[in-house]
N, C-alpha and C. Protein backbone atom coordinates (compact mmCIF):
# COMPACT_ATOMS: atom_id res chain seq x y z
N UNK A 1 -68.26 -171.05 149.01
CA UNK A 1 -66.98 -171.70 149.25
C UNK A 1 -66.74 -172.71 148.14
N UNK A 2 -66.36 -172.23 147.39
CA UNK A 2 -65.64 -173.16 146.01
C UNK A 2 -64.40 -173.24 146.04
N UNK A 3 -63.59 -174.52 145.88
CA UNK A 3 -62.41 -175.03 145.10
C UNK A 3 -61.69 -174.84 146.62
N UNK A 4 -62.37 -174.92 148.25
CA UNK A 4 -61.26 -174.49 149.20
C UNK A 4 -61.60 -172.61 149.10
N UNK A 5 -61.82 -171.98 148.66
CA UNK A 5 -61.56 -170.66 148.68
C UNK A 5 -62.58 -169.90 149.00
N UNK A 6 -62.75 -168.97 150.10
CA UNK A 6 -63.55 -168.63 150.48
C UNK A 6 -63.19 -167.13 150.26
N UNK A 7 -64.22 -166.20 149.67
CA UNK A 7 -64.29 -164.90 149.29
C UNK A 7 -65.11 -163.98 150.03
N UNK A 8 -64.76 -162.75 150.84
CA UNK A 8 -65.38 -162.06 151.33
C UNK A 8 -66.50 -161.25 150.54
N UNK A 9 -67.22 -161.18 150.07
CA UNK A 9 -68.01 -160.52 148.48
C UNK A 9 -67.81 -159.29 149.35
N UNK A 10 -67.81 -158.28 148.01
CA UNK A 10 -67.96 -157.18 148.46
C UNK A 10 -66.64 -156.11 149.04
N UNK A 11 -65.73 -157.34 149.39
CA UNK A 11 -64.59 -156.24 150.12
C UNK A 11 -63.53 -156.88 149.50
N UNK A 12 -63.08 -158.22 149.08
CA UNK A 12 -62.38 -158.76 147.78
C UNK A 12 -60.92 -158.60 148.69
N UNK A 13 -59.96 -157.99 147.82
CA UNK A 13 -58.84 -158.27 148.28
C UNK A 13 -58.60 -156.98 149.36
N UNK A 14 -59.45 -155.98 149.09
CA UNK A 14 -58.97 -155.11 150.84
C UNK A 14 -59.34 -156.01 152.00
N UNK A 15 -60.21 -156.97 152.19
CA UNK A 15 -60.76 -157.47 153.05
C UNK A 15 -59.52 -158.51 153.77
N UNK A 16 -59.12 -159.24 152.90
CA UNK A 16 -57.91 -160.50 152.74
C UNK A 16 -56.68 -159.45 153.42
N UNK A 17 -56.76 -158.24 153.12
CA UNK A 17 -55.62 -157.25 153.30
C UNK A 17 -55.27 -156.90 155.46
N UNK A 18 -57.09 -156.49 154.98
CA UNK A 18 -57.23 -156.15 156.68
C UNK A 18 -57.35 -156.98 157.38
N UNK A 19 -57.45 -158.80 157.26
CA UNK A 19 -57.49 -159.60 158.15
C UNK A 19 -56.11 -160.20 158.50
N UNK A 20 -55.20 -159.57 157.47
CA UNK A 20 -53.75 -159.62 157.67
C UNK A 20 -53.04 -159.10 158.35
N UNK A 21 -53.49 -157.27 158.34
CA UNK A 21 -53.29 -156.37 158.78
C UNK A 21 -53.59 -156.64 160.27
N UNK A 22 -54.58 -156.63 160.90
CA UNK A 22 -55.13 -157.17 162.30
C UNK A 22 -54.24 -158.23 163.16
N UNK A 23 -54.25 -158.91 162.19
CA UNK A 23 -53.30 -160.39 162.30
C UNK A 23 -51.70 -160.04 162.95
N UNK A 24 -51.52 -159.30 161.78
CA UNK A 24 -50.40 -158.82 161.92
C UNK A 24 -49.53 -158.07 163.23
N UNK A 25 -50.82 -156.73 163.36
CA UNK A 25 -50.86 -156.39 164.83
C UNK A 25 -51.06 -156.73 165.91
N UNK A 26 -51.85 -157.89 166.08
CA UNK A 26 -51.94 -158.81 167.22
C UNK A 26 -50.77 -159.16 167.67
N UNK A 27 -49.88 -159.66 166.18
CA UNK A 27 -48.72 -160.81 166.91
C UNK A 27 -47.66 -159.27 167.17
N UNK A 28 -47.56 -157.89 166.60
CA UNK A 28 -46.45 -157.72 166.92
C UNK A 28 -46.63 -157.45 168.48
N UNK A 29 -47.76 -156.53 168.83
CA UNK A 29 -48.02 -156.26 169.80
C UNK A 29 -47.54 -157.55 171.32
N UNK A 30 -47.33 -158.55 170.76
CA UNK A 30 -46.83 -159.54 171.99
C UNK A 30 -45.61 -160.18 172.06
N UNK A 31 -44.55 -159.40 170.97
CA UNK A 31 -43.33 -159.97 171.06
C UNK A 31 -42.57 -159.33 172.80
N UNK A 32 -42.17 -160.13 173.39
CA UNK A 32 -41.18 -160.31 174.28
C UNK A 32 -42.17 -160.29 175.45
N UNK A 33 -43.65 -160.69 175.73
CA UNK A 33 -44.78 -161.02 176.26
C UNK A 33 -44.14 -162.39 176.86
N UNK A 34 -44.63 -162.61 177.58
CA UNK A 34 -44.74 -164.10 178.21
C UNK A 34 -45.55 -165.26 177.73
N UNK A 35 -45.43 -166.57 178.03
CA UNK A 35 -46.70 -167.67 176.72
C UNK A 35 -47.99 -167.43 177.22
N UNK A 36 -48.17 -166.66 178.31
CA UNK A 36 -49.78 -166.69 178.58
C UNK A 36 -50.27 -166.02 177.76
N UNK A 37 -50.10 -164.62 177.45
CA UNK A 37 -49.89 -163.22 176.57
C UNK A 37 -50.17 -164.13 175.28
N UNK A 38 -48.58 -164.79 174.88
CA UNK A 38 -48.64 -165.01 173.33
C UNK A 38 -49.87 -165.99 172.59
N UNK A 39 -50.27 -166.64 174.01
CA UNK A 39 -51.25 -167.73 173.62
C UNK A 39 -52.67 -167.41 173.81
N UNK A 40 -52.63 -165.60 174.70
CA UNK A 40 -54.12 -165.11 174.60
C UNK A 40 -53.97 -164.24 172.92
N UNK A 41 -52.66 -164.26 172.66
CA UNK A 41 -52.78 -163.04 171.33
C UNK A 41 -53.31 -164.35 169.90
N UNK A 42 -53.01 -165.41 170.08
CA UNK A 42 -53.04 -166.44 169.33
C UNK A 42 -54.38 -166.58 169.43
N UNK A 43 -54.96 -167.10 170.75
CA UNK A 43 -57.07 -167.15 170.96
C UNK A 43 -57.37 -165.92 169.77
N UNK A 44 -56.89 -164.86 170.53
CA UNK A 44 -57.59 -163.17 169.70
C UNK A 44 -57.33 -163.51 168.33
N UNK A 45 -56.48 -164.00 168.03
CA UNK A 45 -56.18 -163.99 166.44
C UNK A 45 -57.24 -165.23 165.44
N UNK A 46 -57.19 -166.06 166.41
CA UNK A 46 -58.27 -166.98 165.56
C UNK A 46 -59.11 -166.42 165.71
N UNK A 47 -59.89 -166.09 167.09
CA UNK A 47 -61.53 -165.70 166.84
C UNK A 47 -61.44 -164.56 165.93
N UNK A 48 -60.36 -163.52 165.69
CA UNK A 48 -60.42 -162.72 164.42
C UNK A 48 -60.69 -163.34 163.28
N UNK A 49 -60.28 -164.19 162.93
CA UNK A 49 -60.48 -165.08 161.83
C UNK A 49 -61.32 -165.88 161.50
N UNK A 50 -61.73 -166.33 162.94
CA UNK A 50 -63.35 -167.15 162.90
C UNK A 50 -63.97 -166.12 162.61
N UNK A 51 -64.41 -164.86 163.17
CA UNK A 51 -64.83 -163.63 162.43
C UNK A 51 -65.33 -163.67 161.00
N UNK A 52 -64.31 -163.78 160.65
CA UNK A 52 -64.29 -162.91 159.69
C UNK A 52 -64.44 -164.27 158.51
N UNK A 53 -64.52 -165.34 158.70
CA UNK A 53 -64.89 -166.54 158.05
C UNK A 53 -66.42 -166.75 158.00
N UNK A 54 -66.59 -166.70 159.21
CA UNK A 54 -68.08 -166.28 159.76
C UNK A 54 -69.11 -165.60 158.47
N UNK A 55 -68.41 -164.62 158.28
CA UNK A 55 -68.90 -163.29 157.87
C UNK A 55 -69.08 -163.57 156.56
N UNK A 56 -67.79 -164.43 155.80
CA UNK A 56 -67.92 -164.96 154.69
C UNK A 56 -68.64 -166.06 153.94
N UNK A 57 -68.88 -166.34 155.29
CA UNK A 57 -69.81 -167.87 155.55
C UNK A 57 -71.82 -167.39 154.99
N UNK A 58 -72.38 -166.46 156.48
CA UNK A 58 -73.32 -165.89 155.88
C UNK A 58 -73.29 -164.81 154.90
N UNK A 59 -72.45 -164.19 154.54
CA UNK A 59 -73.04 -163.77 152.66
C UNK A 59 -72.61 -164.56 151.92
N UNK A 60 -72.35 -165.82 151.80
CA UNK A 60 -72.61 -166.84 150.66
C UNK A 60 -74.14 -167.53 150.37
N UNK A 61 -74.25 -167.38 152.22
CA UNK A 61 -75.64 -168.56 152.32
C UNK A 61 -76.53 -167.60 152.03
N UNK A 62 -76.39 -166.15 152.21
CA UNK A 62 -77.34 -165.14 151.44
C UNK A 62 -77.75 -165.40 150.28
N UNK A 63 -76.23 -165.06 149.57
CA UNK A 63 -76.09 -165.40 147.79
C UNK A 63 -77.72 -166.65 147.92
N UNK A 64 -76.70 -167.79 148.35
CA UNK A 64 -77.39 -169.17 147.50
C UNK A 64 -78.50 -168.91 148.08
N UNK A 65 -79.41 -167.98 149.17
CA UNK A 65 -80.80 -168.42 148.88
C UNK A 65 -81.71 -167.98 148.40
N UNK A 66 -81.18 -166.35 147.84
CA UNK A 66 -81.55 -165.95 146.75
C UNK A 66 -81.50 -166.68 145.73
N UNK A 67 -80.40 -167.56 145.02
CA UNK A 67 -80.74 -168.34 143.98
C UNK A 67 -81.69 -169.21 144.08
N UNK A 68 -81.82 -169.71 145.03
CA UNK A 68 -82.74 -170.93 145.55
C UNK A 68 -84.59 -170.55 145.24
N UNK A 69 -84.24 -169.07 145.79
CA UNK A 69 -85.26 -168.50 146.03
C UNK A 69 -86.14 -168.45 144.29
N UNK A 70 -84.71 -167.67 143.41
CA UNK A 70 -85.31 -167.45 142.11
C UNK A 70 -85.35 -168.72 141.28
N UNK A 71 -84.96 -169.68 141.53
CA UNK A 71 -84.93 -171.11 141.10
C UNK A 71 -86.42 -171.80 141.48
N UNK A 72 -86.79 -171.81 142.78
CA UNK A 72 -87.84 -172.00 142.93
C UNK A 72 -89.35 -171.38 142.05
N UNK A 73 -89.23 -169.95 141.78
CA UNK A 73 -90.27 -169.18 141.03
C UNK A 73 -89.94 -169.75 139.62
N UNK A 74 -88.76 -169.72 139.01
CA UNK A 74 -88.44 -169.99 137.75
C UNK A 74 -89.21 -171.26 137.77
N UNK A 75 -88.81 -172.21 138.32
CA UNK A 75 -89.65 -173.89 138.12
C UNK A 75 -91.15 -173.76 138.16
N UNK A 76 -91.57 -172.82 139.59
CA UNK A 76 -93.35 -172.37 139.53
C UNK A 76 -93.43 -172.30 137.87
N UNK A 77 -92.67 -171.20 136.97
CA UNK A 77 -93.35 -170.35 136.24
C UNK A 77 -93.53 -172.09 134.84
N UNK A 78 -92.66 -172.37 134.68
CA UNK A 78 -92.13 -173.54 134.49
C UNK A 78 -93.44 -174.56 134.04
N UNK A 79 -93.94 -174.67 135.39
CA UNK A 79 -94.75 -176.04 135.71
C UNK A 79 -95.85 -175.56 135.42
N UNK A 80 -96.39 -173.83 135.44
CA UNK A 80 -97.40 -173.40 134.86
C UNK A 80 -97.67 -173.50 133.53
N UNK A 81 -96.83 -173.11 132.95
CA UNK A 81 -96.39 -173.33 130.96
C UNK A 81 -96.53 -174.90 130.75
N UNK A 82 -95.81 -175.59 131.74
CA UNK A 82 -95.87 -176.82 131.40
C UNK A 82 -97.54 -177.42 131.00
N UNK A 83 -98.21 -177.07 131.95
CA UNK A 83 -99.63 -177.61 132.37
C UNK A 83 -100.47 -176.69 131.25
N UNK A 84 -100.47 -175.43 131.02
CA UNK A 84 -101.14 -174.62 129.83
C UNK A 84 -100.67 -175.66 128.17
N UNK A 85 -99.40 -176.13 128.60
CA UNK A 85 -98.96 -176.62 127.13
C UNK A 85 -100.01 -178.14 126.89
N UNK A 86 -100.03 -178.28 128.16
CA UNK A 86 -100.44 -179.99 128.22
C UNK A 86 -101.75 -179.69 127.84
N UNK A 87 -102.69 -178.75 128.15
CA UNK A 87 -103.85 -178.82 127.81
C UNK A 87 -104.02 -178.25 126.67
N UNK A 88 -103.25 -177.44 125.90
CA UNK A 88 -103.65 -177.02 124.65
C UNK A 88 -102.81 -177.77 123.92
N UNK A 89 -102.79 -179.17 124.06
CA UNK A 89 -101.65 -180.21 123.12
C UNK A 89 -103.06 -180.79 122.64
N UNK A 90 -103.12 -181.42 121.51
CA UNK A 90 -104.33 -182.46 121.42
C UNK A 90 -103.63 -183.60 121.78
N UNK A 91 -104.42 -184.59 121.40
CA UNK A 91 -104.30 -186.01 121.69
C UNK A 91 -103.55 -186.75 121.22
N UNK A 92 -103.02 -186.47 119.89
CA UNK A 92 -102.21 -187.11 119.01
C UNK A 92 -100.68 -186.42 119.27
N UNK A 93 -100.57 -185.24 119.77
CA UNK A 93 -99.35 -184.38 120.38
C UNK A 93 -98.79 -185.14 121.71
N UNK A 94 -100.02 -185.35 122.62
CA UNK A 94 -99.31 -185.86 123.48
C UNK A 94 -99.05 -187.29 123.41
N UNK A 95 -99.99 -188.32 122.62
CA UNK A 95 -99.34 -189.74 122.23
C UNK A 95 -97.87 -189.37 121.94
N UNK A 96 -97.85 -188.63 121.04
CA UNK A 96 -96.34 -188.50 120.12
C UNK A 96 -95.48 -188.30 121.34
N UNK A 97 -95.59 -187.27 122.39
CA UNK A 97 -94.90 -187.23 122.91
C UNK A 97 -94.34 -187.76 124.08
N UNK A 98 -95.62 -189.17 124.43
CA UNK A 98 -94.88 -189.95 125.40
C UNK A 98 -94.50 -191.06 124.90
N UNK A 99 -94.56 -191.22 124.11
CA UNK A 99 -94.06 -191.99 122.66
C UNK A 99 -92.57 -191.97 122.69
N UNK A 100 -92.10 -190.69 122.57
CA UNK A 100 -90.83 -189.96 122.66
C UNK A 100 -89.95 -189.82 124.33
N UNK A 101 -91.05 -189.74 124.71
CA UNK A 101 -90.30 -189.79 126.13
C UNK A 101 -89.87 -191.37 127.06
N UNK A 102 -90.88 -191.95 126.54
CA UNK A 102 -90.41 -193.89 126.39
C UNK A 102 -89.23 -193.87 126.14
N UNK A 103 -89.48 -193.64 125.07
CA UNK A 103 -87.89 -194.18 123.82
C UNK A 103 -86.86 -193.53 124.15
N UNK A 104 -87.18 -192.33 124.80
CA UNK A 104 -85.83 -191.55 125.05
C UNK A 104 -85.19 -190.58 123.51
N UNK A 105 -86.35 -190.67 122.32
CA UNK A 105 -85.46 -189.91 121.61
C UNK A 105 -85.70 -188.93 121.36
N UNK A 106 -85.23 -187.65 120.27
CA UNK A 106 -85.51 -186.45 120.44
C UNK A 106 -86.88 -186.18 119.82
N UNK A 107 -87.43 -184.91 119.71
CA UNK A 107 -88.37 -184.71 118.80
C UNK A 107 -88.12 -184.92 117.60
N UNK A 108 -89.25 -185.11 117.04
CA UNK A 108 -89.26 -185.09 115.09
C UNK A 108 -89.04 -183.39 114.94
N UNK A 109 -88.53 -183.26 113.91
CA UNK A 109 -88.50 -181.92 113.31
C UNK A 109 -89.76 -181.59 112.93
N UNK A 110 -90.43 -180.74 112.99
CA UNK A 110 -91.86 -180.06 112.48
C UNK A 110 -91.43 -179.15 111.92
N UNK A 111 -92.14 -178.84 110.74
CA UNK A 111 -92.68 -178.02 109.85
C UNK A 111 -93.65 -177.45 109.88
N UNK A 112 -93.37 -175.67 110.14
CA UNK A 112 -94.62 -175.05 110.22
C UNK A 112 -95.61 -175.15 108.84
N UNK A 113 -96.93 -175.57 109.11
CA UNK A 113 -97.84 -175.30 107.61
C UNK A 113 -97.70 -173.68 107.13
N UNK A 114 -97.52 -173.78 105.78
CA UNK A 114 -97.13 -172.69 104.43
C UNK A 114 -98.74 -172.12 104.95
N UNK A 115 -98.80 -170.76 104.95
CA UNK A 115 -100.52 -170.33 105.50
C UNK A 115 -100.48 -170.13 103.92
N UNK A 116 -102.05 -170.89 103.69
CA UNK A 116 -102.42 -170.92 102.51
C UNK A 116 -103.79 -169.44 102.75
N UNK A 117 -103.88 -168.78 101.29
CA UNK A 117 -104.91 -167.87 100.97
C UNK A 117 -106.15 -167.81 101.41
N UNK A 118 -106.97 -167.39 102.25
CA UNK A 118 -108.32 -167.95 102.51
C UNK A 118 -109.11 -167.24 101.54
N UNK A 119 -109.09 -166.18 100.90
CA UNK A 119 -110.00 -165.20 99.79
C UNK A 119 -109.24 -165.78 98.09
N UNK A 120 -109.64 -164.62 97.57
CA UNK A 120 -108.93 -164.36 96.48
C UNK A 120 -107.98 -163.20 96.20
N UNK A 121 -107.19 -163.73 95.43
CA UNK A 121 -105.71 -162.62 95.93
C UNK A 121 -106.20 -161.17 95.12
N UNK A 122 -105.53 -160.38 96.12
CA UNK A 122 -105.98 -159.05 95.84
C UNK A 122 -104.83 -158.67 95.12
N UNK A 123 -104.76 -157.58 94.28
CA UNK A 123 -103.95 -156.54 93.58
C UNK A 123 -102.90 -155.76 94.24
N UNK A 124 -101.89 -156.36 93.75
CA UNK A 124 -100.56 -155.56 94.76
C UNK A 124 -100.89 -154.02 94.52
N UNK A 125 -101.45 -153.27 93.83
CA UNK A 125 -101.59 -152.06 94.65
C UNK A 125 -103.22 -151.34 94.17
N UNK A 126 -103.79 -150.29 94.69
CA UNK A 126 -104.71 -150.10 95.33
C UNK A 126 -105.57 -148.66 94.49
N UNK A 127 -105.98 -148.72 93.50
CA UNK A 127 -106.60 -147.38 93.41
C UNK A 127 -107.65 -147.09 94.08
N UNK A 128 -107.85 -145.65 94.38
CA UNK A 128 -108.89 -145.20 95.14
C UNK A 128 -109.43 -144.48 94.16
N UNK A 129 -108.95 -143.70 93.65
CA UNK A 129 -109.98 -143.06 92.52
C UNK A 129 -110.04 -143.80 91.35
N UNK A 130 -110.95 -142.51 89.76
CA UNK A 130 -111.05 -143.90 89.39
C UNK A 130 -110.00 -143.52 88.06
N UNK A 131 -109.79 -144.67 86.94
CA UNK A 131 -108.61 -144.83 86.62
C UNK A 131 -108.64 -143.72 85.27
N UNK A 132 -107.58 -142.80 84.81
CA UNK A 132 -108.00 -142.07 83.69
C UNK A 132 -107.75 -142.90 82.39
């Protein structure tokens, strides 16, 4: 239920159509009825509508607890990474970073290290036999 507007999922505007439709037939069905009639066709017509509000009511709260649901695992997965990160931080990573979280400011930019050569550089290409 956003903005006031409540959406039947799933049945969209046929749904809005047939609670009109219903509606509709209730009231013609009691023209020239008496007020007991018009005021039992009026009960019938709301609880049609409580109905069917109802209806719109639990598949929303469906929706949101599925989100709730995957919101919850997402944060699990979250707080796992979090805690793997914390322990493979050294000591000077995490100074820095409550350092940063004090102050409120962003990270420093890092620079990945240039991977330097560990051998001696080999020959861009490769004979196997031997040379004529």
């Amino acid at each position: 239920m956003r903005d006031g507007v409540i959406r039947v999922q799933g049945r969209g505007e046929m749904g809005v159509k047939l609670l009109f439709w219903e509606l509709e037939q209730h009231l013609k069905s009691s023209s020239g009825a008496s007020v007991v009639a018009i005021d039992n066709k009026i009960e019938q017509a709301m609880d049609l509508v409580k109905s069917h509000l109802m209806y719109a009511v639990r598949e929303e709260v469906e929706v949101l607890k599925e989100q709730i649901k995957e919101l919850i695992e997402r944060n699990s997965q979250l707080e796992q990474e979090n805690t793997l990160l914390k322990k493979l931080a050294s000591p000077e990573q995490m100074a820095q970073f409550q350092a940063q979280v004090q102050t409120g400011s962003p990270p420093a930019p890092t620079q990945a290290p240039v991977p330097q050569p560990s051998g001696p550089a080999q020959p861009a290409s490769h004979n196997s036999g031997p040379s004529a």
